[in-house]
Protein backbone atom coordinates (compact mmCIF):
# COMPACT_ATOMS: atom_id res chain seq x y z
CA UNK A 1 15.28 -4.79 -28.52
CA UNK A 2 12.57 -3.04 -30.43
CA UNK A 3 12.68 0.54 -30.67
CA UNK A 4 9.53 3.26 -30.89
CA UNK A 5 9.67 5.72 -34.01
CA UNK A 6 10.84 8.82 -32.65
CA UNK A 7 8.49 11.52 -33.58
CA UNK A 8 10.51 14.96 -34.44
CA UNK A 9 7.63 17.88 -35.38
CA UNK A 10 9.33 20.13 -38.13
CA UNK A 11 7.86 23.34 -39.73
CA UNK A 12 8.15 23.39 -43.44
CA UNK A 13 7.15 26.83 -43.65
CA UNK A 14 9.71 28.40 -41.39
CA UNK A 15 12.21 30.18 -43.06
CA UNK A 16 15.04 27.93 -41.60
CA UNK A 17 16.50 25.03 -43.76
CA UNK A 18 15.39 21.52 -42.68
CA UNK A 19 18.66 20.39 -41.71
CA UNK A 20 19.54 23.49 -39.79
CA UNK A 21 15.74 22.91 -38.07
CA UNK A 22 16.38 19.09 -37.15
CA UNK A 23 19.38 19.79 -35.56
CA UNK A 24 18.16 22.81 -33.14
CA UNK A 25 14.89 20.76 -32.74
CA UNK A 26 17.30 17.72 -31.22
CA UNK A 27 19.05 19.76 -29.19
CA UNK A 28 16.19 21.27 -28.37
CA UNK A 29 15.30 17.78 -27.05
CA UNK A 30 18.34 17.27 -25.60
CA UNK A 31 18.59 20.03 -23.11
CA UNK A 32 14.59 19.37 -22.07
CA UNK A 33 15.79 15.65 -21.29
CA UNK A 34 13.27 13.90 -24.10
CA UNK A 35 16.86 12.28 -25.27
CA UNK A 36 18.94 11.57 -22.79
CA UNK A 37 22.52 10.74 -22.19
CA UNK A 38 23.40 7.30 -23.96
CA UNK A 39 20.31 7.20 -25.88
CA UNK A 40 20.73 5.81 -29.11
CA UNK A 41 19.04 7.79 -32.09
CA UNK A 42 17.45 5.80 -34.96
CA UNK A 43 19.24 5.54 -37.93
CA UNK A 44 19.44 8.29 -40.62
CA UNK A 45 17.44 5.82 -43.03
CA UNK A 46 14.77 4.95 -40.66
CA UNK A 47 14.67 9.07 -39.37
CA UNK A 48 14.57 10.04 -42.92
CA UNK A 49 11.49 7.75 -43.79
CA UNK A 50 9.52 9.16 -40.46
CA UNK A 51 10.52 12.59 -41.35
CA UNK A 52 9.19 12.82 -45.28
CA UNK A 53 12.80 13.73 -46.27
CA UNK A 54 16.21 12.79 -47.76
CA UNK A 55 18.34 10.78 -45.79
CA UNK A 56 21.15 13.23 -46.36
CA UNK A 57 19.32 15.99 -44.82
CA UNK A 58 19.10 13.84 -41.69
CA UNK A 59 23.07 13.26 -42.75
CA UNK A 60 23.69 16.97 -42.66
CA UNK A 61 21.84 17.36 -39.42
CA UNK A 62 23.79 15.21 -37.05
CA UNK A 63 27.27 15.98 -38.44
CA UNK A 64 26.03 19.27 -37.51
CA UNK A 65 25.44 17.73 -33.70
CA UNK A 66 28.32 15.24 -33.83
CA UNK A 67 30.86 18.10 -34.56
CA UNK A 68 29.05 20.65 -31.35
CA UNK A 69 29.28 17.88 -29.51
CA UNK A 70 25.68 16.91 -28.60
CA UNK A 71 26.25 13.68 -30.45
CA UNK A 72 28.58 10.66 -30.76
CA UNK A 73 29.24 8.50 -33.49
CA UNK A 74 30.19 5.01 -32.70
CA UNK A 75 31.47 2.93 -35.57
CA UNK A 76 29.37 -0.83 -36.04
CA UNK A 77 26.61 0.75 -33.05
CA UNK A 78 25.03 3.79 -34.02
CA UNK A 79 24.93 7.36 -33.31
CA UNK A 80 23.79 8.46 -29.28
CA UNK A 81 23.11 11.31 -27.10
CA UNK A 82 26.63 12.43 -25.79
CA UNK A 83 27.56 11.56 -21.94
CA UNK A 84 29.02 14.10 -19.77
CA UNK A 85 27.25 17.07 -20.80
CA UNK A 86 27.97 19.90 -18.16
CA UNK A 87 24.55 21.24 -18.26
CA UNK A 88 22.65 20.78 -21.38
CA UNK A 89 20.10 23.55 -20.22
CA UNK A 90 22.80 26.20 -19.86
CA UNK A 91 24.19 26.14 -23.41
CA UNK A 92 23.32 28.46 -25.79
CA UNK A 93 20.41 27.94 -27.95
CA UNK A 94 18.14 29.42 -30.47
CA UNK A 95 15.29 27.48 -29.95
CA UNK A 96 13.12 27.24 -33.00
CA UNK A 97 9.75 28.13 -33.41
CA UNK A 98 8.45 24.46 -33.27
CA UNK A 99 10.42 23.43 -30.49
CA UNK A 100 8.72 22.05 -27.30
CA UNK A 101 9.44 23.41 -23.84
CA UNK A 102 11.18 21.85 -21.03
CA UNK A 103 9.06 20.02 -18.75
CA UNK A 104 8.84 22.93 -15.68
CA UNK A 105 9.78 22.43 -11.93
CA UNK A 106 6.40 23.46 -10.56
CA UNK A 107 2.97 23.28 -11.13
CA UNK A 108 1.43 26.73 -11.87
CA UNK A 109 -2.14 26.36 -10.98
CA UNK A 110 -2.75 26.76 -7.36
CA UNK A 111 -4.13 23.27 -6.33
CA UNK A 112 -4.52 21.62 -2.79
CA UNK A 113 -2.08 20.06 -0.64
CA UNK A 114 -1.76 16.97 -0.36
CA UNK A 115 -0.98 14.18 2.50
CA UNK A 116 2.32 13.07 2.88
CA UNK A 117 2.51 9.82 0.55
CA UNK A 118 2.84 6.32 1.90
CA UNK A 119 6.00 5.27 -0.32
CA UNK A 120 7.81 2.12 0.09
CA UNK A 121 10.26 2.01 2.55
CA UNK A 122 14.05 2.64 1.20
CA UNK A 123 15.94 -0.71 2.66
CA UNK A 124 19.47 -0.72 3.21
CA UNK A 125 21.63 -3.59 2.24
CA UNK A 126 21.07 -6.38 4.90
CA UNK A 127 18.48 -4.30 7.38
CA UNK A 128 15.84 -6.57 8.75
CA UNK A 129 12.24 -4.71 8.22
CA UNK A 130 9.62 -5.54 10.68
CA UNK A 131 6.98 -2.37 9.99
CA UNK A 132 3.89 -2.30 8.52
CA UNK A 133 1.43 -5.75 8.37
CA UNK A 134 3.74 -7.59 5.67
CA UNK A 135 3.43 -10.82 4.97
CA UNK A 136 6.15 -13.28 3.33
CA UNK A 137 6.19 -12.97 0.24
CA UNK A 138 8.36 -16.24 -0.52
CA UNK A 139 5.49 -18.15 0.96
CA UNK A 140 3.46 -17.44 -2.02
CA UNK A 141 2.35 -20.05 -4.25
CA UNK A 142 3.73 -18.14 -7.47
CA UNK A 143 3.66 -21.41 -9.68
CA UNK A 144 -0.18 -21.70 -8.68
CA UNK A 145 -1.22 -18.46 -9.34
CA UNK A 146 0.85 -18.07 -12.78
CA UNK A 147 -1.31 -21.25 -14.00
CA UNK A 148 -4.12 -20.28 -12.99
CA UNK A 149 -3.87 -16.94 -14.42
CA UNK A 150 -2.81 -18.66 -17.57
CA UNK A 151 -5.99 -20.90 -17.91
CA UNK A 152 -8.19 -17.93 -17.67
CA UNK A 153 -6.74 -16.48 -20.01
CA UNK A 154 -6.88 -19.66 -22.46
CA UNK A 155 -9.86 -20.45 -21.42
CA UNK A 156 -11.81 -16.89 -20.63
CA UNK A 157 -8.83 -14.76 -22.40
CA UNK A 158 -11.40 -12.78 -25.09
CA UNK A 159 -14.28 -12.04 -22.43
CA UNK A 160 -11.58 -10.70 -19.46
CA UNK A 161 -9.37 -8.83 -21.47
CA UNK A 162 -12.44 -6.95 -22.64
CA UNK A 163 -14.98 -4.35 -20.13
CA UNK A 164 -16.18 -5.89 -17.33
CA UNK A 165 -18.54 -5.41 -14.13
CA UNK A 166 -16.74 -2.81 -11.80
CA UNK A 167 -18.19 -4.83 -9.02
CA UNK A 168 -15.70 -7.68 -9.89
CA UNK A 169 -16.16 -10.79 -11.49
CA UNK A 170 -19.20 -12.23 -10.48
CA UNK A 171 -17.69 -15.75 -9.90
CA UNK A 172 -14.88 -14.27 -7.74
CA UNK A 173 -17.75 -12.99 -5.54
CA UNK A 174 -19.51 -15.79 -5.35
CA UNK A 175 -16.49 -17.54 -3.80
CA UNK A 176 -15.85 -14.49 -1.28
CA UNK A 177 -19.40 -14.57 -0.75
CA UNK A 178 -18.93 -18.83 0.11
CA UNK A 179 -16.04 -17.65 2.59
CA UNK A 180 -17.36 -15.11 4.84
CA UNK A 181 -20.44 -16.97 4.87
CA UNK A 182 -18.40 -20.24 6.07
CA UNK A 183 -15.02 -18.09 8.01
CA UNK A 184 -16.88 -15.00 9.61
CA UNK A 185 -20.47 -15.70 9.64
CA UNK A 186 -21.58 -13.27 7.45
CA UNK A 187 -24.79 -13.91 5.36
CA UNK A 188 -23.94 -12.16 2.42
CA UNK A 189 -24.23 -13.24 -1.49
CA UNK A 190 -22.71 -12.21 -4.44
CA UNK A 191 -25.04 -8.43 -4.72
CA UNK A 192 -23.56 -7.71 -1.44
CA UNK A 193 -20.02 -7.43 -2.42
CA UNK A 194 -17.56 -5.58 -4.81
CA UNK A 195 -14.04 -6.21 -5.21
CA UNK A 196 -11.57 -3.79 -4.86
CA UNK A 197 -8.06 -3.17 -5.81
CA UNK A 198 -6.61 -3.95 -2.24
CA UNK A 199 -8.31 -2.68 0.95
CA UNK A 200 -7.23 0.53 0.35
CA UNK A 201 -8.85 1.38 -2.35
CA UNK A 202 -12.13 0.13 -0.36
CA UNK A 203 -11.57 2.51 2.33
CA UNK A 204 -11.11 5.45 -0.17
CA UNK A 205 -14.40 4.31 -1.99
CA UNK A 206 -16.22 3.87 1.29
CA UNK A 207 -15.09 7.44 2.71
CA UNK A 208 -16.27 8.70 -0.75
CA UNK A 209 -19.60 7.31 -0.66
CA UNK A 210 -19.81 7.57 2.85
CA UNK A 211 -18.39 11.33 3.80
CA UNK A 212 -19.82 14.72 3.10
CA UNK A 213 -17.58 17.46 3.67
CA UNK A 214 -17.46 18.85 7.36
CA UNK A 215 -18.73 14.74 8.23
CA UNK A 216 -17.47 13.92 11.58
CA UNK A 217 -15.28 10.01 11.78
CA UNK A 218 -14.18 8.93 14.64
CA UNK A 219 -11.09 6.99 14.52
CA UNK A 220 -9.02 4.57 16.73
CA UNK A 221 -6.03 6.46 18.78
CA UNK A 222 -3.43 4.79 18.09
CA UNK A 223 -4.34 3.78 14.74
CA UNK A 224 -4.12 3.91 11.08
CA UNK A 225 -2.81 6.64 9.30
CA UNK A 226 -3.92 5.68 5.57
CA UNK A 227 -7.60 5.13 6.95
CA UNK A 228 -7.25 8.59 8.53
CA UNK A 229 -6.05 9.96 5.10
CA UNK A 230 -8.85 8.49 3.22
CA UNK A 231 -11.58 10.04 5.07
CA UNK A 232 -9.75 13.48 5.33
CA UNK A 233 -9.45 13.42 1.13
CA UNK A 234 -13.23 12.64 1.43
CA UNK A 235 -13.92 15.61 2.99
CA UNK A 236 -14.01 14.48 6.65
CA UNK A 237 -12.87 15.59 10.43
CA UNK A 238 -11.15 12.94 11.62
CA UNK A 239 -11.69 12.68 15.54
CA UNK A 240 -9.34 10.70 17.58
CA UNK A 241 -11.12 8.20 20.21
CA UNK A 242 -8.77 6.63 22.43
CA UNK A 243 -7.71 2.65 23.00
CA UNK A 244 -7.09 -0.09 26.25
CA UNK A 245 -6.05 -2.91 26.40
CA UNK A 246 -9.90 -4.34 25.42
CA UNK A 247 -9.56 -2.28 21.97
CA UNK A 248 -11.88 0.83 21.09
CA UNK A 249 -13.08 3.53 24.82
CA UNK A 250 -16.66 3.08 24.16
CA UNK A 251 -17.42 5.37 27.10
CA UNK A 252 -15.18 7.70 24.82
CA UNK A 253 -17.12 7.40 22.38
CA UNK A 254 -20.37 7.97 23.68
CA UNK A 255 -18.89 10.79 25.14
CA UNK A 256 -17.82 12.32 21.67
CA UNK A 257 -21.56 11.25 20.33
CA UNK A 258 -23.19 13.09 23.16
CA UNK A 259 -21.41 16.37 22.09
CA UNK A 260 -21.54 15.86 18.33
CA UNK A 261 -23.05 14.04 15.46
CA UNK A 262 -20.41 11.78 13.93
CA UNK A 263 -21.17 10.22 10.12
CA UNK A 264 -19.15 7.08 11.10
CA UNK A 265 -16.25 5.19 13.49
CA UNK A 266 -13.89 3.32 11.94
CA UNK A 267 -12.51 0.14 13.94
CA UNK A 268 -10.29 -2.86 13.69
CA UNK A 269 -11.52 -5.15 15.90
CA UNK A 270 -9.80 -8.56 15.49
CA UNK A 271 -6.46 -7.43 15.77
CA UNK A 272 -6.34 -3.51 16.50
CA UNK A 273 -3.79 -1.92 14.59
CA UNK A 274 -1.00 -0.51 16.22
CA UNK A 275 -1.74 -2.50 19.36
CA UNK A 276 -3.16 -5.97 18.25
CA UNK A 277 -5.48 -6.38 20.76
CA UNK A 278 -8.84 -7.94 20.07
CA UNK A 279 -12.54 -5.64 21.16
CA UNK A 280 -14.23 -7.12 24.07
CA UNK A 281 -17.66 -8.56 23.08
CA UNK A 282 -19.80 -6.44 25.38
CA UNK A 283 -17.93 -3.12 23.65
CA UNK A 284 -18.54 -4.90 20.02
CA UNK A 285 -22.44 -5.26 21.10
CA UNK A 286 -22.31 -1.98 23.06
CA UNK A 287 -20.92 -0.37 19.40
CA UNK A 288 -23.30 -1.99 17.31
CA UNK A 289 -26.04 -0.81 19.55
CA UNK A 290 -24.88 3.23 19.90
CA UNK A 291 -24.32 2.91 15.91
CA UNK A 292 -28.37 1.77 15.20
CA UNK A 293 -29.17 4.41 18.20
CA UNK A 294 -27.51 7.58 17.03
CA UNK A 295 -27.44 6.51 13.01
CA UNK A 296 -23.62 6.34 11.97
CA UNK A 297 -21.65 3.38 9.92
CA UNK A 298 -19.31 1.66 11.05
CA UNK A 299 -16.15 0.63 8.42
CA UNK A 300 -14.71 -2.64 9.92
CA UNK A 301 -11.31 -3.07 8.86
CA UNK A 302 -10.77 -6.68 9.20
CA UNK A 303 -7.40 -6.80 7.18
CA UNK A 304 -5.98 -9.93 8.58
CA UNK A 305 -8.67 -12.65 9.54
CA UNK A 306 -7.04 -15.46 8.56
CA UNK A 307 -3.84 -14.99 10.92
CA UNK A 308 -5.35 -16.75 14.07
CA UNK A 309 -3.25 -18.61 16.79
CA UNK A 310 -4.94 -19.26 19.58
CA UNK A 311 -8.50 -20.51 20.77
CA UNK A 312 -11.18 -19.66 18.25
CA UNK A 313 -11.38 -17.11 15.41
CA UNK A 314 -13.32 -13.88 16.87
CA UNK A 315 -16.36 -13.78 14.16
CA UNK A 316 -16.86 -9.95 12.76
CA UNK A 317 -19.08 -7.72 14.23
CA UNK A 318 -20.78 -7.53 10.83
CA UNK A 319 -21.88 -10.97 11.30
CA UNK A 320 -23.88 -9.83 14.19
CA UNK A 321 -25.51 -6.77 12.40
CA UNK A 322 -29.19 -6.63 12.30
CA UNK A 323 -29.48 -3.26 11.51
CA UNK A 324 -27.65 -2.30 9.03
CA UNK A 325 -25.19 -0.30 10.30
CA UNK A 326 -21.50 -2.10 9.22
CA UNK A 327 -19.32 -1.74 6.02
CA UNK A 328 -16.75 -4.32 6.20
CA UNK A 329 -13.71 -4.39 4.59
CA UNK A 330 -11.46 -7.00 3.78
CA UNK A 331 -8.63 -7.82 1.70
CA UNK A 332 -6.40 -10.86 0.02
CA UNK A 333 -3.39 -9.27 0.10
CA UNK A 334 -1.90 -10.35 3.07
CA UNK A 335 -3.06 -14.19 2.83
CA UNK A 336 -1.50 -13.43 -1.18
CA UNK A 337 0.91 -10.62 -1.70
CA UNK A 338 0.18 -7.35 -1.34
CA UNK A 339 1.10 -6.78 -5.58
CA UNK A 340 -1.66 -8.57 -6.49
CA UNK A 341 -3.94 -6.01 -5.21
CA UNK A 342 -7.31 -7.67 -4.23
CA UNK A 343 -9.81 -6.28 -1.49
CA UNK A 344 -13.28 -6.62 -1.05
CA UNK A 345 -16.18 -4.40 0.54
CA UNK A 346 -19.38 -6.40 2.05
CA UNK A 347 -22.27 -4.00 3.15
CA UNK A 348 -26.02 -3.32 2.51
CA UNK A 349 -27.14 -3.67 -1.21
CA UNK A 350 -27.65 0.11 -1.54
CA UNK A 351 -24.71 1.34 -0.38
CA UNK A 352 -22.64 -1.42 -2.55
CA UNK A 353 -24.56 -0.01 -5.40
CA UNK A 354 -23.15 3.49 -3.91
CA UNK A 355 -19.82 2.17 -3.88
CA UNK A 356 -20.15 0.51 -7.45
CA UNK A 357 -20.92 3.68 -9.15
CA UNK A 358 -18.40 5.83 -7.89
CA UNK A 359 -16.03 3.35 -8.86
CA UNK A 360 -17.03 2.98 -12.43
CA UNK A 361 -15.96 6.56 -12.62
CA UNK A 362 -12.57 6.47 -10.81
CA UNK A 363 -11.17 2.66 -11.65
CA UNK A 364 -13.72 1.47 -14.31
CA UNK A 365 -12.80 -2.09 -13.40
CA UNK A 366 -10.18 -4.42 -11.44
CA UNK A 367 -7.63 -6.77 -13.06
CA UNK A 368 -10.88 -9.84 -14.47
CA UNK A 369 -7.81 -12.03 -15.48
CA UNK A 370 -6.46 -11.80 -11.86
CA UNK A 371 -9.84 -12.07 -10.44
CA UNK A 372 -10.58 -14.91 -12.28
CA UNK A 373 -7.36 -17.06 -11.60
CA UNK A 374 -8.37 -16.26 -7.29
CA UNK A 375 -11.51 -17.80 -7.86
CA UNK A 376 -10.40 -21.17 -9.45
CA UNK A 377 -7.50 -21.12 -6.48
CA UNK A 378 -10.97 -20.76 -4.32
CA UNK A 379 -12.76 -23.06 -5.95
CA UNK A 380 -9.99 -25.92 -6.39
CA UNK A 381 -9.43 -25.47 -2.20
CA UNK A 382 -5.98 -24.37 -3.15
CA UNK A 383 -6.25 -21.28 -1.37
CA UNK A 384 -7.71 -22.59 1.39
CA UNK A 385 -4.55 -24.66 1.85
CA UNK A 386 -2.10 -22.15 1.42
CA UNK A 387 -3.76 -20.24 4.28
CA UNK A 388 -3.12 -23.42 6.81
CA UNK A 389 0.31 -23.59 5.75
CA UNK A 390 1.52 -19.81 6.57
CA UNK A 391 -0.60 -20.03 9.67
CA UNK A 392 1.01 -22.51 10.71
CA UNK A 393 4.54 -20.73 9.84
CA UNK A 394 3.33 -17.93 11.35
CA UNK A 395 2.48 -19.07 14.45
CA UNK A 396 5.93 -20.51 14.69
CA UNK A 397 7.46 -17.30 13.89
CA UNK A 398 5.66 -15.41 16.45
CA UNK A 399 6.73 -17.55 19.35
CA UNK A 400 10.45 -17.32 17.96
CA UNK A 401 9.84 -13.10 18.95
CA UNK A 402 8.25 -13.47 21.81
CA UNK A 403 10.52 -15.74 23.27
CA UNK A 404 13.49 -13.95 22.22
CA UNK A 405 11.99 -10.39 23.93
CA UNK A 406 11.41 -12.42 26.96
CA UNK A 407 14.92 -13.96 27.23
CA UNK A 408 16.72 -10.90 26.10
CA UNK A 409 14.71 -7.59 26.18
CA UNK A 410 11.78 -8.79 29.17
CA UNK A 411 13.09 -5.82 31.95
CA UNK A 412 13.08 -3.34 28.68
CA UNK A 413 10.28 -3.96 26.77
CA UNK A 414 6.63 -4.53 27.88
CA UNK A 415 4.09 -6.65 26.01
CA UNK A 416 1.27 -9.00 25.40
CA UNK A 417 1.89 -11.84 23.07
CA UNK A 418 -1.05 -11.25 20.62
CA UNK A 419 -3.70 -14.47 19.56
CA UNK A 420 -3.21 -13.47 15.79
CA UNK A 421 -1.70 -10.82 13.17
CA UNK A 422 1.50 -10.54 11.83
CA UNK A 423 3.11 -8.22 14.29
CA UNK A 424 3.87 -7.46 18.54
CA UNK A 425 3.23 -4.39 20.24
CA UNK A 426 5.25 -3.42 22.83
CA UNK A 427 5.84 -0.59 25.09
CA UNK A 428 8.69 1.13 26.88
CA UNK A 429 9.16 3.23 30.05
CA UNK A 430 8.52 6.73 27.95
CA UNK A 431 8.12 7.93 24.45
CA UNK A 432 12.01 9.25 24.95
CA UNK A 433 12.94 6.13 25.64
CA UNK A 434 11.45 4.24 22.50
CA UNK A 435 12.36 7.25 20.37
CA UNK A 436 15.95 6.34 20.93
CA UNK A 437 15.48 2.58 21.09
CA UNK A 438 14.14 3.29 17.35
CA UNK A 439 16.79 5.22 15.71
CA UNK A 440 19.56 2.84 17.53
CA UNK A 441 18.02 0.00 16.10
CA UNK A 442 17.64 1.71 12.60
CA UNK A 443 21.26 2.71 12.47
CA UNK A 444 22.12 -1.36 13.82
CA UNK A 445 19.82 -2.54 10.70
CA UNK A 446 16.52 -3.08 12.25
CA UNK A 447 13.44 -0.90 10.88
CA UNK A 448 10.19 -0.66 12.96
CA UNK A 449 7.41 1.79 13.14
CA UNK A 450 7.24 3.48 16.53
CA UNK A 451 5.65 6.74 18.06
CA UNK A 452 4.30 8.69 15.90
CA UNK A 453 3.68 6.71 13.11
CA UNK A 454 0.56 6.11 14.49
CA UNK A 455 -0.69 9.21 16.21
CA UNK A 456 -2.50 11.83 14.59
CA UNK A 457 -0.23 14.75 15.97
CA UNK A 458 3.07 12.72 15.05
CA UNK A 459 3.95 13.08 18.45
CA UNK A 460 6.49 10.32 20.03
CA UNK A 461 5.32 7.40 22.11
CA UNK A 462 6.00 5.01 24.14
CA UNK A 463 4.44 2.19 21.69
CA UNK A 464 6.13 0.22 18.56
CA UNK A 465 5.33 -2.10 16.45
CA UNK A 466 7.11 -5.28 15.76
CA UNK A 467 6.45 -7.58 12.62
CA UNK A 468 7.51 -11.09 12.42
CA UNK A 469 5.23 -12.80 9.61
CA UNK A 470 7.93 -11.18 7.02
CA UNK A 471 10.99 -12.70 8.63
CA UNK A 472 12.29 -16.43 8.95
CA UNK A 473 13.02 -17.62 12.39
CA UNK A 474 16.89 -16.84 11.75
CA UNK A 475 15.96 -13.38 10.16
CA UNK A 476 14.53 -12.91 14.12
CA UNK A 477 16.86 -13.79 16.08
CA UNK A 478 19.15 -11.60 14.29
CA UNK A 479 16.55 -8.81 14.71
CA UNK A 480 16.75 -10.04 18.19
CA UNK A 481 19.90 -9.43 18.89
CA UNK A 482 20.27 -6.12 16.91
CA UNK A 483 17.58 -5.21 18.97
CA UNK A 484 18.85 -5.85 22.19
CA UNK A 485 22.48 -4.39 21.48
CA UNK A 486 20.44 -1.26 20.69
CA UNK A 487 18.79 -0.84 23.93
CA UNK A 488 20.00 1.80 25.77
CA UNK A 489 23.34 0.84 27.73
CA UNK A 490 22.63 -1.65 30.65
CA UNK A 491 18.85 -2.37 29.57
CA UNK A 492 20.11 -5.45 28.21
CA UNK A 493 21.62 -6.86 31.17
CA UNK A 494 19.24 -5.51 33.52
CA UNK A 495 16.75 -7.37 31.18
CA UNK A 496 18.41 -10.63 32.14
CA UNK A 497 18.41 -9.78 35.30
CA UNK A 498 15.18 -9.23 36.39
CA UNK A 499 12.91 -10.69 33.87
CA UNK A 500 9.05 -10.02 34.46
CA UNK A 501 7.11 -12.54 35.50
CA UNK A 502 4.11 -12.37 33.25
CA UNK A 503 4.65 -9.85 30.51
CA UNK A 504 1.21 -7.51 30.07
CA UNK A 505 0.70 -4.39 27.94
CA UNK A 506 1.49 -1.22 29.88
């Protein structure tokens, strides 16, 4: 494997020899952990040549090292960083006058906190995961995408690898612009849209040029947390509005608008995340209405469109926006994988513009190669096809759940099979009750966000959410039944027992 030149500052003025200075500069680099246990130090030839010196002054040095120990020689492989040092840190050292410090624990400038980080989850060996909005990965056309990206850059290689639009690549937009126009009934073009690096990344460029500090958002309750964050980083109070079983309290709201001026509300309407369930029309023209009458945005997060299983597709509420009023937000990830990273913002020609410059600042541009390999996948229908497959998959998958929490956990559990998405909701009798439920399950090797993962206080409740697109129909009904041994002792049986008649969201 090819090696970088390690780069060793020495100072040829200091009244220290040169070998005697190499030596307590690597150690030196040793105990701040530049070299580290095992590493393999270039040979004295090669060292000597970066250096400017003698190879036997680089000789001299690490016999120095070899006989204190900090190095080993192996015959036929080199010379490397010793193994096993106690504590590098705590050996005695005069460090020399060029030497560079050890990197320090803390940072000493006082800066702000920040949020708790979303991280990926740590899995253990064989747990089932059903939390977040994940999508199957193994579904994804790899061997599509990976020619496609390779005939752009064949074909387009000099012009993508170089600067681009931060908007995205125009024929990328063009195609996104074909798709809501033809999917969600938006009439938007190509001016009207920038591309994003995942949806989250267009929620923190919408808070930013949305927000002013002390701003006033009004959020979903339950709901989600990284939307939350992104406003509060923006500068914003985030204001909890609560939600039914018909989505988003619009007489909530209106109450909260009657006391103070909000800057925006953000929603997910199609499938409302925790809960899934779908806004009502009258509330989606009853929003759209209060929005143009009291002058605030609303961000649609419409992160998983495509995942639709019964009756018709609900059409966005920006596609019904005469006045202005929505920013909506949606993504490729989930129909993709989330690691390729590709969102998209359609709104009013201004505020794209808005949105565009900030992001010239903070991102400069997305991945044009990537971009441009999605838009022949839209363009040869390839896409398009891919999303009818793991619909249909889907759709499968989410009847293998719901029948398996009706046959084993229906007197426990309490839900509503959803028309779309790629997770169930479901309630039980108290927060208590799910709290335990939810570390059982964990400790049995099944992980699910419940409670407070989607409250703003953190506080336990009675709600959880379930995610099936990940898993194949066996990976379920072994969640199943993990799940149901789990239960607290008898809810199984008494499940069996007396199962509901018509399971509805408590």
């Amino acid at each position: 494997m090819a090696r970088w030149q390690l780069i060793v500052d020495l100072d040829r003025s200091a009244s220290l020899t040169i070998p005697r200075q190499l030596a307590q500069t690597l150690t030196a680099d040793i105990v701040r952990g530049r070299l580290r246990p095992g590493q393999r130090l270039p040979g004295s030839r090669t060292l000597a040549r970066a250096l400017g010196v003698h190879r036997q002054t680089v000789v001299a040095a690490i016999d120095e090292l070899i006989a204190e120990g900090w190095l080993v020689s192996r015959p036929a492989a080199g010379v490397f960083v010793a193994d096993g040092l106690a504590d590098p840190s705590a050996a005695p050292l005069k460090r020399p006058v060029n030497a560079h410090p050890r990197p320090p624990a803390r940072f000493a400038v006082p800066v702000a906190l920040p949020p708790a980080p979303e991280l990926p989850r740590a899995i253990p060996p064989r747990a089932i995961l059903m939390s977040g909005t994940r999508p199957d990965v193994r579904l994804v056309p790899a061997d599509l995408i990976g020619r496609a990206y390779r005939r752009a850059l064949k074909v387009n290689g000099s012009d993508l690898l170089s600067y681009t639009h931060p908007a995205g690549l125009q024929r990328l937009r063009d195609g996104l612009a074909t798709m809501l126009s033809a999917t969600r009934g938006l009439a938007v073009d190509a001016d009207g849209l920038i591309v994003t690096r995942g949806s989250q990344m267009a929620l923190a460029l919408t808070a930013r040029a949305l927000v002013r500090p002390g701003d006033v958002v009004a959020v979903e309750h339950p709901g989600y947390r990284p939307a939350w964050e992104a406003f509060r980083l923006a500068g914003a109070e985030v204001v909890p509005v609560p939600v039914d079983e018909h989505g988003l309290d619009i007489r909530a709201l209106r109450r909260l608008v009657s006391r103070r001026e909000i800057r925006a509300v953000y929603v997910t309407p199609h499938h409302q995340f925790p809960t899934t369930v779908t806004l009502a029309a009258p509330r989606r023209m009853e929003l759209l209405r209060l929005a143009a009458q009291r002058r605030f945005a609303i961000v649609e997060d419409d992160y998983d469109h495509e995942f639709h299983y019964s009756g018709r597709p609900v059409l966005p509420m920006a596609s019904f926006d005469a006045e202005g009023v929505v920013i909506y937000i949606g993504t490729l990830s989930k129909v993709l994988a989330p690691g390729l990273r590709l969102g998209f913002v359609a709104a009013a020609r201004d505020f794209v513009e808005r949105l565009i410059a900030y992001r010239s600042f903070i991102d400069l541009q997305g991945d044009s190669v990537l971009e441009c390999a999605v838009a022949d996948l839209l363009d040869e229908g390839l896409l398009q096809r891919h999303v009818r497959k793991v619909v249909r998959i889907y759709r499968a998958r989410l009847h293998a759940l719901t029948t398996a929490l009706r046959r084993q956990l229906g007197g426990f559990v309490t839900f509503r099979p959803p028309s779309g998405g790629t997770a169930i909701w479901v309630t039980t009798r108290d927060a208590r009750t799910m709290s335990a439920w939810n570390a059982a399950a964990a400790r049995l090797g099944v992980i699910f966000d419940a409670g407070g993962a989607f409250t703003l206080d953190g506080q336990p409740a009675r709600g959880a959410r379930l995610g099936f697109a990940c898993l194949t129909e066996e990976e379920i009904a072994t969640a199943s039944r993990r799940l149901t041994a789990a239960a607290p002792h008898g809810a199984a049986r008494r499940a069996k027992e007396n199962p509901p008649k018509s399971p509805t969201r408590s």
